[in-house]
PDB file of N, CA and C in Angstrom:
ATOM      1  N   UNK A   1       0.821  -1.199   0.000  1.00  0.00           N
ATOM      2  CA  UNK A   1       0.000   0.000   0.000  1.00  0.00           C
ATOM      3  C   UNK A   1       0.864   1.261   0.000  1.00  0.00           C
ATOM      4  N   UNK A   2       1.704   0.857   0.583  1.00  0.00           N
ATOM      5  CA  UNK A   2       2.999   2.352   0.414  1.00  0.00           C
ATOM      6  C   UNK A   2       3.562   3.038  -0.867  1.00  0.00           C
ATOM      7  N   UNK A   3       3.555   1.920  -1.803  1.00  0.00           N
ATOM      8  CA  UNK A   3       4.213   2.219  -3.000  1.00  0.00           C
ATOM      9  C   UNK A   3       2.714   3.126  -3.612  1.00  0.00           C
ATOM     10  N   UNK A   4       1.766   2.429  -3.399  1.00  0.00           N
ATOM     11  CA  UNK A   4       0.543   3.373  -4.146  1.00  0.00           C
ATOM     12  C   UNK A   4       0.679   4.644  -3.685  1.00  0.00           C
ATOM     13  N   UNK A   5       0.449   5.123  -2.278  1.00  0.00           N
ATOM     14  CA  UNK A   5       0.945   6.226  -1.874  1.00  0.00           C
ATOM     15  C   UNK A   5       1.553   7.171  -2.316  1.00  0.00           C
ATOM     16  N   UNK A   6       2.766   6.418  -2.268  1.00  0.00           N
ATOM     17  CA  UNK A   6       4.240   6.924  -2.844  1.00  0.00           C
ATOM     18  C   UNK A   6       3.626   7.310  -4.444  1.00  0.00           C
ATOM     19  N   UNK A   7       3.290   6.662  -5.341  1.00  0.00           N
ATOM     20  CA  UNK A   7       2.869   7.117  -6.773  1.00  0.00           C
ATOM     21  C   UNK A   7       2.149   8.257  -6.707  1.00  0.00           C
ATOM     22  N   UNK A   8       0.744   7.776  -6.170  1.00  0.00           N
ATOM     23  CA  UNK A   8       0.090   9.293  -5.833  1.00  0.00           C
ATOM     24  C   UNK A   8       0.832  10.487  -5.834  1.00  0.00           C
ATOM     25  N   UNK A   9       1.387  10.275  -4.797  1.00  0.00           N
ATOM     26  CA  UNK A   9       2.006  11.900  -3.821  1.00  0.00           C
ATOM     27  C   UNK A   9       3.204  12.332  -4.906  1.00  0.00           C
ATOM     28  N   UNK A  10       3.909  11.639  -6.004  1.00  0.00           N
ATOM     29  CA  UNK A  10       4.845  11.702  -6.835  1.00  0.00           C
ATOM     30  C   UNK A  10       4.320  11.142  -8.349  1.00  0.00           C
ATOM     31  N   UNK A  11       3.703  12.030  -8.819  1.00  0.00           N
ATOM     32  CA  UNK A  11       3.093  11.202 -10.273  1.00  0.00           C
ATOM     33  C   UNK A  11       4.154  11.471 -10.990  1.00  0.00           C
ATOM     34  N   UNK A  12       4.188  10.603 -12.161  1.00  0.00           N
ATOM     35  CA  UNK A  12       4.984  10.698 -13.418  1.00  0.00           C
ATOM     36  C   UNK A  12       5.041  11.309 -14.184  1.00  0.00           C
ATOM     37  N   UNK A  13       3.904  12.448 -13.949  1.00  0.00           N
ATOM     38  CA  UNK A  13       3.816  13.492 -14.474  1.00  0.00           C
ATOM     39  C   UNK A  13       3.531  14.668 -13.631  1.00  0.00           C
ATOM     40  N   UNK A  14       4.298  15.524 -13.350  1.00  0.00           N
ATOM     41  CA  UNK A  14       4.768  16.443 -12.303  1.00  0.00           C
ATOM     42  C   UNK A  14       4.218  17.663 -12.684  1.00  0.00           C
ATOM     43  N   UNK A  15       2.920  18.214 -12.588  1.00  0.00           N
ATOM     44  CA  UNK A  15       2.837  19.234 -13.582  1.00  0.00           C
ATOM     45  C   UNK A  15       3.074  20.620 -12.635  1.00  0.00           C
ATOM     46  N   UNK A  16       3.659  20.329 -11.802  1.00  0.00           N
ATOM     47  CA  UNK A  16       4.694  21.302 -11.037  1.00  0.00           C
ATOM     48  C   UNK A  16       5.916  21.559 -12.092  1.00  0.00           C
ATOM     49  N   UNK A  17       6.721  21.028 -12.161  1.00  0.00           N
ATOM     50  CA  UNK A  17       7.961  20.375 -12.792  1.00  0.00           C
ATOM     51  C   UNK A  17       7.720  21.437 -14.551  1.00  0.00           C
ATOM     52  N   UNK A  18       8.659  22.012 -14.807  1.00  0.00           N
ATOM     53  CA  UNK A  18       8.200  22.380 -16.233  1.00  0.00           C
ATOM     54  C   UNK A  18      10.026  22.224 -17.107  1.00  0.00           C
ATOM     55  N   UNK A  19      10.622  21.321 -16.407  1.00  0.00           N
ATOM     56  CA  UNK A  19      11.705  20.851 -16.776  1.00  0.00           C
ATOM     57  C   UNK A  19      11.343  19.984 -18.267  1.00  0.00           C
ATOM     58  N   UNK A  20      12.279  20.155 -19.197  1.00  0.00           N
ATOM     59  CA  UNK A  20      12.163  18.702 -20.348  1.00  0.00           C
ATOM     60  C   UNK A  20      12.893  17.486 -20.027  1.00  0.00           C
ATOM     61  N   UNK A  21      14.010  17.693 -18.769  1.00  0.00           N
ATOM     62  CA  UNK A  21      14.611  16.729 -18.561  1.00  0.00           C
ATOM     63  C   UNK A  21      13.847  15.941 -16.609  1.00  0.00           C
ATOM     64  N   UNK A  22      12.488  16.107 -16.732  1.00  0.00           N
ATOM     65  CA  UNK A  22      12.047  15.611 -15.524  1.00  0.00           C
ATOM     66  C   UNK A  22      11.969  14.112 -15.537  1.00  0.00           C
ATOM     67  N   UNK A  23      12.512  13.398 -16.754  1.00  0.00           N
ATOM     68  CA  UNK A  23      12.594  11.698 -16.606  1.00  0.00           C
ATOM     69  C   UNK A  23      13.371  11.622 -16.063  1.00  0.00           C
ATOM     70  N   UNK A  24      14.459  12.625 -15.601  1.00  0.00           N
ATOM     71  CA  UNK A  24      15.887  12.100 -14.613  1.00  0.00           C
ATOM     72  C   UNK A  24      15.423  12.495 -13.221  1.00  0.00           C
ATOM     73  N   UNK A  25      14.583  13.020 -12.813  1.00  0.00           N
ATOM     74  CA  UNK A  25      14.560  13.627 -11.645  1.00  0.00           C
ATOM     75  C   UNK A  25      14.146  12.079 -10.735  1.00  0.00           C
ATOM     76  N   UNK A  26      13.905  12.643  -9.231  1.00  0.00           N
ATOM     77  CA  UNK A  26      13.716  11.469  -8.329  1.00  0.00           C
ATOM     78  C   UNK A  26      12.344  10.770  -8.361  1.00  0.00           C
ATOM     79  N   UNK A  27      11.267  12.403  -8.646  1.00  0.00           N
ATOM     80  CA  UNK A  27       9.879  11.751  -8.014  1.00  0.00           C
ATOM     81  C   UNK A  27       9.683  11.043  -9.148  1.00  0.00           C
ATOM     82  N   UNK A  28      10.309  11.412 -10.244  1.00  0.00           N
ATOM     83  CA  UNK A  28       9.734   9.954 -11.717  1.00  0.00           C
ATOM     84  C   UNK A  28      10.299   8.770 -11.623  1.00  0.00           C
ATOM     85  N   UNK A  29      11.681   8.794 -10.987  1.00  0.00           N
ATOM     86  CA  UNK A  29      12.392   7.529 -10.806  1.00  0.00           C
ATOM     87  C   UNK A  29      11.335   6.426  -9.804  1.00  0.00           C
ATOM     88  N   UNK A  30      11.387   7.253  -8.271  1.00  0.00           N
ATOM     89  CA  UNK A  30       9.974   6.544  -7.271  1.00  0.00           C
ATOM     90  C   UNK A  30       9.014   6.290  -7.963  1.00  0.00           C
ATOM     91  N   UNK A  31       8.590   7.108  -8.860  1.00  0.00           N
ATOM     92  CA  UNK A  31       7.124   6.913  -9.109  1.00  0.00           C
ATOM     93  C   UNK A  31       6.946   5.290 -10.184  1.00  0.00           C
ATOM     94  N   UNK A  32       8.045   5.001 -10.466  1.00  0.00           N
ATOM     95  CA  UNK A  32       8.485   3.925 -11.681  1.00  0.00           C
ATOM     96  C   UNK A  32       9.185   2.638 -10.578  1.00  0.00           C
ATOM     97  N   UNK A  33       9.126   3.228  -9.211  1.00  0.00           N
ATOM     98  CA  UNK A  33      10.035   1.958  -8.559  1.00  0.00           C
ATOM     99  C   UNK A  33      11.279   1.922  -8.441  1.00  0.00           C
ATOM    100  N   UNK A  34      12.017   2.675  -9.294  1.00  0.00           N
ATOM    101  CA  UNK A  34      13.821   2.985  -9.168  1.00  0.00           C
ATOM    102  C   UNK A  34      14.216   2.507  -7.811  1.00  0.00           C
ATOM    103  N   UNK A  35      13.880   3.249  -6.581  1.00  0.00           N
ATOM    104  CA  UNK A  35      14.255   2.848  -5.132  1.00  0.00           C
ATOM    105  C   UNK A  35      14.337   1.623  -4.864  1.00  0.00           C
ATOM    106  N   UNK A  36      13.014   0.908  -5.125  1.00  0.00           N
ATOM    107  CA  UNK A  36      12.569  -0.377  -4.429  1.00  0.00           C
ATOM    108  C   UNK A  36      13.988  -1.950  -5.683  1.00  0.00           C
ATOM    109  N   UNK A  37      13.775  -1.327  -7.314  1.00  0.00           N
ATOM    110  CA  UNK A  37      14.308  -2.292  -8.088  1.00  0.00           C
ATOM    111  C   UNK A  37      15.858  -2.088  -7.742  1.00  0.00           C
ATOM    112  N   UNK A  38      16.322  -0.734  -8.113  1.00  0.00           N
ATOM    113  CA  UNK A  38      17.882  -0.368  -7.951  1.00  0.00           C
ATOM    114  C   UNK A  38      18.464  -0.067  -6.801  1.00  0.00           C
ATOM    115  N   UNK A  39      18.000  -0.594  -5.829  1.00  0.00           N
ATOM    116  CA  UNK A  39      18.680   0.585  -4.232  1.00  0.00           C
ATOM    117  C   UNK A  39      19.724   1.029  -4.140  1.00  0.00           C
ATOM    118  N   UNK A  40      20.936   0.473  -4.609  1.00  0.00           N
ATOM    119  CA  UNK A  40      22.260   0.955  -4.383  1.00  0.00           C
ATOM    120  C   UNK A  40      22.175   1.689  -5.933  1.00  0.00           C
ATOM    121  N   UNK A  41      21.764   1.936  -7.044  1.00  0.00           N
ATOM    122  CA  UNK A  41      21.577   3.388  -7.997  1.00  0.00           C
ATOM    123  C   UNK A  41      20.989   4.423  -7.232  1.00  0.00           C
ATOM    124  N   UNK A  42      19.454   3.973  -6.351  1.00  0.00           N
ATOM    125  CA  UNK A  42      19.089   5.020  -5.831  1.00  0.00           C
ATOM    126  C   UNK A  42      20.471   5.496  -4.818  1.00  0.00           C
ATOM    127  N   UNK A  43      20.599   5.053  -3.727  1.00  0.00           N
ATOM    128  CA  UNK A  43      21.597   5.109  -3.160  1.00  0.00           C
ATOM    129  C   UNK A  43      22.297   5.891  -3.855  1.00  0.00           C
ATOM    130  N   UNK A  44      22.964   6.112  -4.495  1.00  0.00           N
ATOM    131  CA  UNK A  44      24.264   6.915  -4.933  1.00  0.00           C
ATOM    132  C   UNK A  44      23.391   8.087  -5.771  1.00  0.00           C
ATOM    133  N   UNK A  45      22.547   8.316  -5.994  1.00  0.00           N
ATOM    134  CA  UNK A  45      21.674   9.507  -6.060  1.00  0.00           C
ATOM    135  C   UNK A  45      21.356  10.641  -4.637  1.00  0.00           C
ATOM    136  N   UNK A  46      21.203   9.791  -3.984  1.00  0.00           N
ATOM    137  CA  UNK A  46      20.693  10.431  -2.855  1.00  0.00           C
ATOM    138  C   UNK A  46      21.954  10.452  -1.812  1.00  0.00           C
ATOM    139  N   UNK A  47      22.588   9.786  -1.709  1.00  0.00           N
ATOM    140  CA  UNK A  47      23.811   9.960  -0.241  1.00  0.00           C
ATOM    141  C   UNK A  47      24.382  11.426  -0.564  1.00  0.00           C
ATOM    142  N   UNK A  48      25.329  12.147   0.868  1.00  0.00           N
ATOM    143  CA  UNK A  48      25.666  13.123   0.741  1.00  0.00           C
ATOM    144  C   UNK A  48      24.719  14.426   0.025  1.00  0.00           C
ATOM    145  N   UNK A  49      23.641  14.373   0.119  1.00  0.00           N
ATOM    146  CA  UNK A  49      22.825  15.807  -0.454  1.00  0.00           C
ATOM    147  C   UNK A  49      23.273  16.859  -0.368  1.00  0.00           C
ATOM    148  N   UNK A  50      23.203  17.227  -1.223  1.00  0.00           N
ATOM    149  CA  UNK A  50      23.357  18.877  -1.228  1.00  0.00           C
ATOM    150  C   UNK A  50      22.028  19.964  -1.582  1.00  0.00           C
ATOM    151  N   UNK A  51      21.369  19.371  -2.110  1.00  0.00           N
ATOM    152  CA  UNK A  51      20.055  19.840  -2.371  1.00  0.00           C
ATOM    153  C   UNK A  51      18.727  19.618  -2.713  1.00  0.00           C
ATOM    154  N   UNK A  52      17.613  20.255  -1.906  1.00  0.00           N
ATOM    155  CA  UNK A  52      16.512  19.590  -1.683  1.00  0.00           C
ATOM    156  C   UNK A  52      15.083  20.408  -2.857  1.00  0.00           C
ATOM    157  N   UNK A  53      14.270  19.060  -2.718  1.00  0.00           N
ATOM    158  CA  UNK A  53      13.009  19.932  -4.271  1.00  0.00           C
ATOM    159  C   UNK A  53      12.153  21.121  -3.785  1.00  0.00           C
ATOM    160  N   UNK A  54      11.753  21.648  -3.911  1.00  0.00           N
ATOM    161  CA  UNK A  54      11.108  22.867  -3.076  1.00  0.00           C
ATOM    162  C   UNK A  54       9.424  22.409  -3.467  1.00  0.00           C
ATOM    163  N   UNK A  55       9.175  21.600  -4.067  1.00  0.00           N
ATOM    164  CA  UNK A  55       8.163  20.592  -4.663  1.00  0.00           C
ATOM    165  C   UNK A  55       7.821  19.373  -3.729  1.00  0.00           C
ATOM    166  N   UNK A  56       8.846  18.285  -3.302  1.00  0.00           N
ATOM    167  CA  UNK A  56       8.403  17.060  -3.029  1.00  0.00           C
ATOM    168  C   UNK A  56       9.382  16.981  -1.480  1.00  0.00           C
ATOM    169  N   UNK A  57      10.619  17.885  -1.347  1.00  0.00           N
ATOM    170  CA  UNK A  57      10.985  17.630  -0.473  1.00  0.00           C
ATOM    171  C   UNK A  57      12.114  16.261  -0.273  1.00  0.00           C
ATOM    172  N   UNK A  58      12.370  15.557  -1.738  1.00  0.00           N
ATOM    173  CA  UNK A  58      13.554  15.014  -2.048  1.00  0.00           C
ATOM    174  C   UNK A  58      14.732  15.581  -1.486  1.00  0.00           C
ATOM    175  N   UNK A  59      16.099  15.064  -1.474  1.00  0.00           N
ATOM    176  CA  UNK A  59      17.416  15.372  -1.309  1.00  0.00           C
ATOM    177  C   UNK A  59      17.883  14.836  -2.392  1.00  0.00           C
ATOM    178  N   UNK A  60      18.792  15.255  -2.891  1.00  0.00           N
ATOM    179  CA  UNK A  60      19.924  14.526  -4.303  1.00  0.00           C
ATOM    180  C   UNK A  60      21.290  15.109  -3.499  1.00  0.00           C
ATOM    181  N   UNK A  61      22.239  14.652  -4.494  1.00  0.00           N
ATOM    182  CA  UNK A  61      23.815  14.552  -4.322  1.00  0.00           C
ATOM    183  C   UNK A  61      23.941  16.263  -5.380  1.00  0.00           C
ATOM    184  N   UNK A  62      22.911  15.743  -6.866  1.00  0.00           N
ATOM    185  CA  UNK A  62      22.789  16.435  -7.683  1.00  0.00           C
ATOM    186  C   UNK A  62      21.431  17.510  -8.234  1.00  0.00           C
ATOM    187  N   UNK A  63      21.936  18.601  -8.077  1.00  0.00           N
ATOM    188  CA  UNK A  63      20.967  19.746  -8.737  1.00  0.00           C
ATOM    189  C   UNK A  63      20.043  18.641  -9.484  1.00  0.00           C
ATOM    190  N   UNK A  64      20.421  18.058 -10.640  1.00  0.00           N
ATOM    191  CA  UNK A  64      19.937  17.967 -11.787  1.00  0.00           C
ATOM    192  C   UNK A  64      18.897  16.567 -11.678  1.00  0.00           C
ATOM    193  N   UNK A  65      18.872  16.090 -10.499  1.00  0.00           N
ATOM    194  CA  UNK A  65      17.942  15.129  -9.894  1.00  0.00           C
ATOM    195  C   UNK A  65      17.148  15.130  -9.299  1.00  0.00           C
ATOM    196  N   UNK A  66      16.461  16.586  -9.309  1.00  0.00           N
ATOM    197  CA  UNK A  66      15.718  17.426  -8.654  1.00  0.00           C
ATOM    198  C   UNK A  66      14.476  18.329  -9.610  1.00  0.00           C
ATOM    199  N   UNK A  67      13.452  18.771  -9.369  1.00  0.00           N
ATOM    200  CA  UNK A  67      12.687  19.171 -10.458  1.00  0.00           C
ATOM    201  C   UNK A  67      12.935  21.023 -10.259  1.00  0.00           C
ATOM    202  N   UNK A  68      12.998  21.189  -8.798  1.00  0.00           N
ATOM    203  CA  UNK A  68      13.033  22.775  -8.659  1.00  0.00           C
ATOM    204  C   UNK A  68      14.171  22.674  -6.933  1.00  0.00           C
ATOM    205  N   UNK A  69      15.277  22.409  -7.533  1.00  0.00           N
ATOM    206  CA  UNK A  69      16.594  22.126  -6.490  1.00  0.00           C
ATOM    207  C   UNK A  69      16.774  23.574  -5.602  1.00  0.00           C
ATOM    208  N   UNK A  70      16.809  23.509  -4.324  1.00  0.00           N
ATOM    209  CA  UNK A  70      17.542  24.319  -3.876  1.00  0.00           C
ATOM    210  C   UNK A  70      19.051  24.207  -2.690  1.00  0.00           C
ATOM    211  N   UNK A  71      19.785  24.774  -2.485  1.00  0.00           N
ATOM    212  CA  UNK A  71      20.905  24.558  -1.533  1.00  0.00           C
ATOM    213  C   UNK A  71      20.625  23.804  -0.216  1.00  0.00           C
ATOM    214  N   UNK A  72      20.994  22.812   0.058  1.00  0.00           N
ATOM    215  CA  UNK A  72      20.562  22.519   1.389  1.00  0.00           C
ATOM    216  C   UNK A  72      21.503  23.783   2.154  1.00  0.00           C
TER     217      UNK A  72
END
């Protein structure tokens, strides 16, 4: 039931998000399962953050894994 959740609250289509490159970001990766299939890809996305979505409240390593990144 979590993963439904999780889809909900993070759709695959972000219409927050007005990026062309939002297939790289996190909430599309979750929203597709990335976490649960790849953990150690997710993992190395997310360790050490530097910045969080001002949208979903993600952390990345990288700006660019993020839909609207700011400085932690």
């Amino acid at each position: 039931m979590k993963r439904e959740i999780m889809t909900k609250e993070h759709p695959k289509d972000n219409i927050e998000c007005k990026s062309d490159e939002h297939t790289k970001h996190l909430c599309y990766f979750v929203s597709y399962g990335y976490h649960i299939n790849d953990g150690e890809g997710y993992k190395g996305l997310v360790e050490e953050p530097k910045f969080k979505c001002y949208f979903c409240g993600r952390t990345a390593h990288c700006a660019e894994s993020l839909c609207k990144p700011m400085n932690l």
